[in-house]
Protein backbone atom coordinates (compact mmCIF):
# COMPACT_ATOMS: atom_id res chain seq x y z
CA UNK A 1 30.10 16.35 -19.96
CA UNK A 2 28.50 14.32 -22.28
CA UNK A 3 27.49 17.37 -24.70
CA UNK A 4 23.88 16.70 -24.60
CA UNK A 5 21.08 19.25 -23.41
CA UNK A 6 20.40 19.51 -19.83
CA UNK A 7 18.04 20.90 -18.14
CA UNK A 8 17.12 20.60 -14.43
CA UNK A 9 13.68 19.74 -12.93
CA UNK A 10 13.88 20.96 -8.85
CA UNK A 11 11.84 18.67 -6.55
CA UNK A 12 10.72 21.94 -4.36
CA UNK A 13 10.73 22.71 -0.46
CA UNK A 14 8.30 20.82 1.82
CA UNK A 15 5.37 22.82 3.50
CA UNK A 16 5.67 24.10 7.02
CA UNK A 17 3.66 22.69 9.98
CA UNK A 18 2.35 24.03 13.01
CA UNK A 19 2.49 23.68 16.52
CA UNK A 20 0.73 25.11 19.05
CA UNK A 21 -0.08 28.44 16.74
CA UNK A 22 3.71 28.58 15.78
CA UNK A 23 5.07 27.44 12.49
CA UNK A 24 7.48 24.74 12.41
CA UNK A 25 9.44 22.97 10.07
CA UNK A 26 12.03 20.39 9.18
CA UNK A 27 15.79 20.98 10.36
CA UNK A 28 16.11 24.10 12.22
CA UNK A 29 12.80 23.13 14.89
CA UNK A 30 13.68 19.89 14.24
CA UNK A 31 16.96 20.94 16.40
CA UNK A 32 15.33 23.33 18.91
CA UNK A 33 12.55 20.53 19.55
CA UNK A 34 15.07 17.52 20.22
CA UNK A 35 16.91 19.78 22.23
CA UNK A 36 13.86 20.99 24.41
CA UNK A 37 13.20 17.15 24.78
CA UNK A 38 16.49 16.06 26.15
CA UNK A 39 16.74 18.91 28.50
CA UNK A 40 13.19 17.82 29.71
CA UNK A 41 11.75 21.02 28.91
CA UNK A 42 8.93 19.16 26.69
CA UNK A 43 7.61 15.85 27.54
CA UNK A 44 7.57 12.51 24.87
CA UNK A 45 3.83 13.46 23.97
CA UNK A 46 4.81 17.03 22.59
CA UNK A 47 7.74 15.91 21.28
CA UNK A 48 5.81 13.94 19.28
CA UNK A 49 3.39 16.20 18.08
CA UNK A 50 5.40 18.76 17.32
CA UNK A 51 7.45 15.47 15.07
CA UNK A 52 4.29 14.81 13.18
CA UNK A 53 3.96 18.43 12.22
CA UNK A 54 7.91 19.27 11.12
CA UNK A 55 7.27 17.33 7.96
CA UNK A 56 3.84 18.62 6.77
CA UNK A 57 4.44 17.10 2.91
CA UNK A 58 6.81 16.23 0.49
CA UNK A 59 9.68 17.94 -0.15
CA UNK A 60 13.57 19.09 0.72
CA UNK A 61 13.53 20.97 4.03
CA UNK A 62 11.97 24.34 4.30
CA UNK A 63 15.31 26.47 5.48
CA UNK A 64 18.05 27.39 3.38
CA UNK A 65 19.88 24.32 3.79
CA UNK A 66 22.05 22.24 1.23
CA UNK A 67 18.58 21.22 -1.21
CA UNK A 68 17.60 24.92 -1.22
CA UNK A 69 20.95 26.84 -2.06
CA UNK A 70 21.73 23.93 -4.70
CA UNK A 71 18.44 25.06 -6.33
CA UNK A 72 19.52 28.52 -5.83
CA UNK A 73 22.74 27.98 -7.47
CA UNK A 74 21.03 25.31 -10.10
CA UNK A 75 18.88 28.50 -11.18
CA UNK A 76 21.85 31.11 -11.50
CA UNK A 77 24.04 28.86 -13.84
CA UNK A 78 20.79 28.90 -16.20
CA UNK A 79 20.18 24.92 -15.55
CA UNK A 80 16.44 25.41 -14.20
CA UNK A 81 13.89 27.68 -15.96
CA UNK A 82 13.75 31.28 -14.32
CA UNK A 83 11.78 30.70 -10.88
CA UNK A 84 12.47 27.49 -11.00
CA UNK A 85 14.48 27.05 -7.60
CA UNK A 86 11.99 28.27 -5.08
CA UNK A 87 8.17 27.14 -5.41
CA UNK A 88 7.37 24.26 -2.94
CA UNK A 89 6.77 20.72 -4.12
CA UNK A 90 3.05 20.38 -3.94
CA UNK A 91 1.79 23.91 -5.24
CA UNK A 92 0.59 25.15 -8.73
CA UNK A 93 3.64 26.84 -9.13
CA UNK A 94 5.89 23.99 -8.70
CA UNK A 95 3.63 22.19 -11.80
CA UNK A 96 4.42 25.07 -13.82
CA UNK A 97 7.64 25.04 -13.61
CA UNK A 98 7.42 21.19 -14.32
CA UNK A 99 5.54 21.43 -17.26
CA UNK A 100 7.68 25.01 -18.47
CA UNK A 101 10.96 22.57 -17.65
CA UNK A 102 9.22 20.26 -20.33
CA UNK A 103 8.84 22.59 -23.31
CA UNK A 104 12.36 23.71 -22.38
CA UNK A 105 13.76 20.38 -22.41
CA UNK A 106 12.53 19.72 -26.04
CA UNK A 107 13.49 23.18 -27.16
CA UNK A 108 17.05 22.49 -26.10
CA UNK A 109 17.15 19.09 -28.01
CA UNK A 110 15.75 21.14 -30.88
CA UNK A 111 18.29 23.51 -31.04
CA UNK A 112 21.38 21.59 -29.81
CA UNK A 113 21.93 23.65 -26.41
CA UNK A 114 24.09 21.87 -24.49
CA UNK A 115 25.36 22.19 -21.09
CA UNK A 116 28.89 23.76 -21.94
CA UNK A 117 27.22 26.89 -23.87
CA UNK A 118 25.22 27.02 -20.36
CA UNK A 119 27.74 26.63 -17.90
CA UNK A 120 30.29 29.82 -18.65
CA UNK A 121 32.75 31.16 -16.48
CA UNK A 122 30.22 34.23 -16.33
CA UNK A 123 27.02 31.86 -15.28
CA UNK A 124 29.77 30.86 -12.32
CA UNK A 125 30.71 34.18 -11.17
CA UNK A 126 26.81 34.65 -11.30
CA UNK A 127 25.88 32.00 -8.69
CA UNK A 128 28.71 32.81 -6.23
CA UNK A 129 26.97 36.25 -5.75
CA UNK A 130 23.69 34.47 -5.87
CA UNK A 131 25.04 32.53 -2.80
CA UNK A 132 26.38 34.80 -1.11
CA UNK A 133 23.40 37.20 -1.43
CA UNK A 134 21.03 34.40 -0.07
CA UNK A 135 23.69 32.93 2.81
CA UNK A 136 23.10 29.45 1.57
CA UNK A 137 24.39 26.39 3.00
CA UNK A 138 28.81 26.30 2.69
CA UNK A 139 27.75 22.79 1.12
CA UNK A 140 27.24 25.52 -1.92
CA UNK A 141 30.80 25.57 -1.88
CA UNK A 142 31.87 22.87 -2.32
């Protein structure tokens, strides 16, 4: 809205952890966990080893929740380099991007592309299929 060049920079999904040889992560084993532990299927000890493993590193949660479909989205209106939604915070990838977000980010200011030559009515109708392709969070929605 201000007419300046935007570009966004996604923070990337957290790493998975594991748990007695199964993978678990933030939110959705989060739920299944705290559930298992009120109805006294798992005692306070595995509860909280299984807690020190659903966060394995930085990062937004590793399921499609509201962080992931808004990078989804993010990357179908053209405001995040191409790949730029999905690699998880602490890889390689997710540097790339970083640094590829930075010579982007001066090319823009170079050339005067702002947001509203970025955000068409066509870039809209884009990520709409892009969430509904990828079932992401009804947050998206909104």
């Amino acid at each position: 809205s201000a007419g300046l060049p935007a570009i966004q920079l996604i923070t990337g999904s957290m790493l998975t952890g594991s748990h007695r040889n199964e993978r678990v992560g933030a939110c959705t084993d989060c739920r299944r966990y705290w559930g298992k532990f009120r109805a006294g299927e798992i005692d306070e000890i595995e509860k909280d080893e299984v807690n020190d493993q659903l966060v394995a590193s930085v990062g937004t949660c590793s399921v499609m929740g509201t962080a992931s479909t808004m990078a989804c989205i993010a990357e179908a209106l053209g405001m995040t380099v191409p790949g730029g939604a999905t690699p998880p915070a602490v890889t390689a990838d997710r540097i790339r991007v970083a640094e590829e977000t930075g010579t982007c980010a001066v090319k823009m200011a170079k050339e005067g592309l702002t947001i509203d030559k970025i955000l068409t009515a066509d870039a809209f109708e884009n990520a709409m299929r892009v969430l509904l392709a990828i079932g992401g969070s009804t947050n998206g929605i909104v």
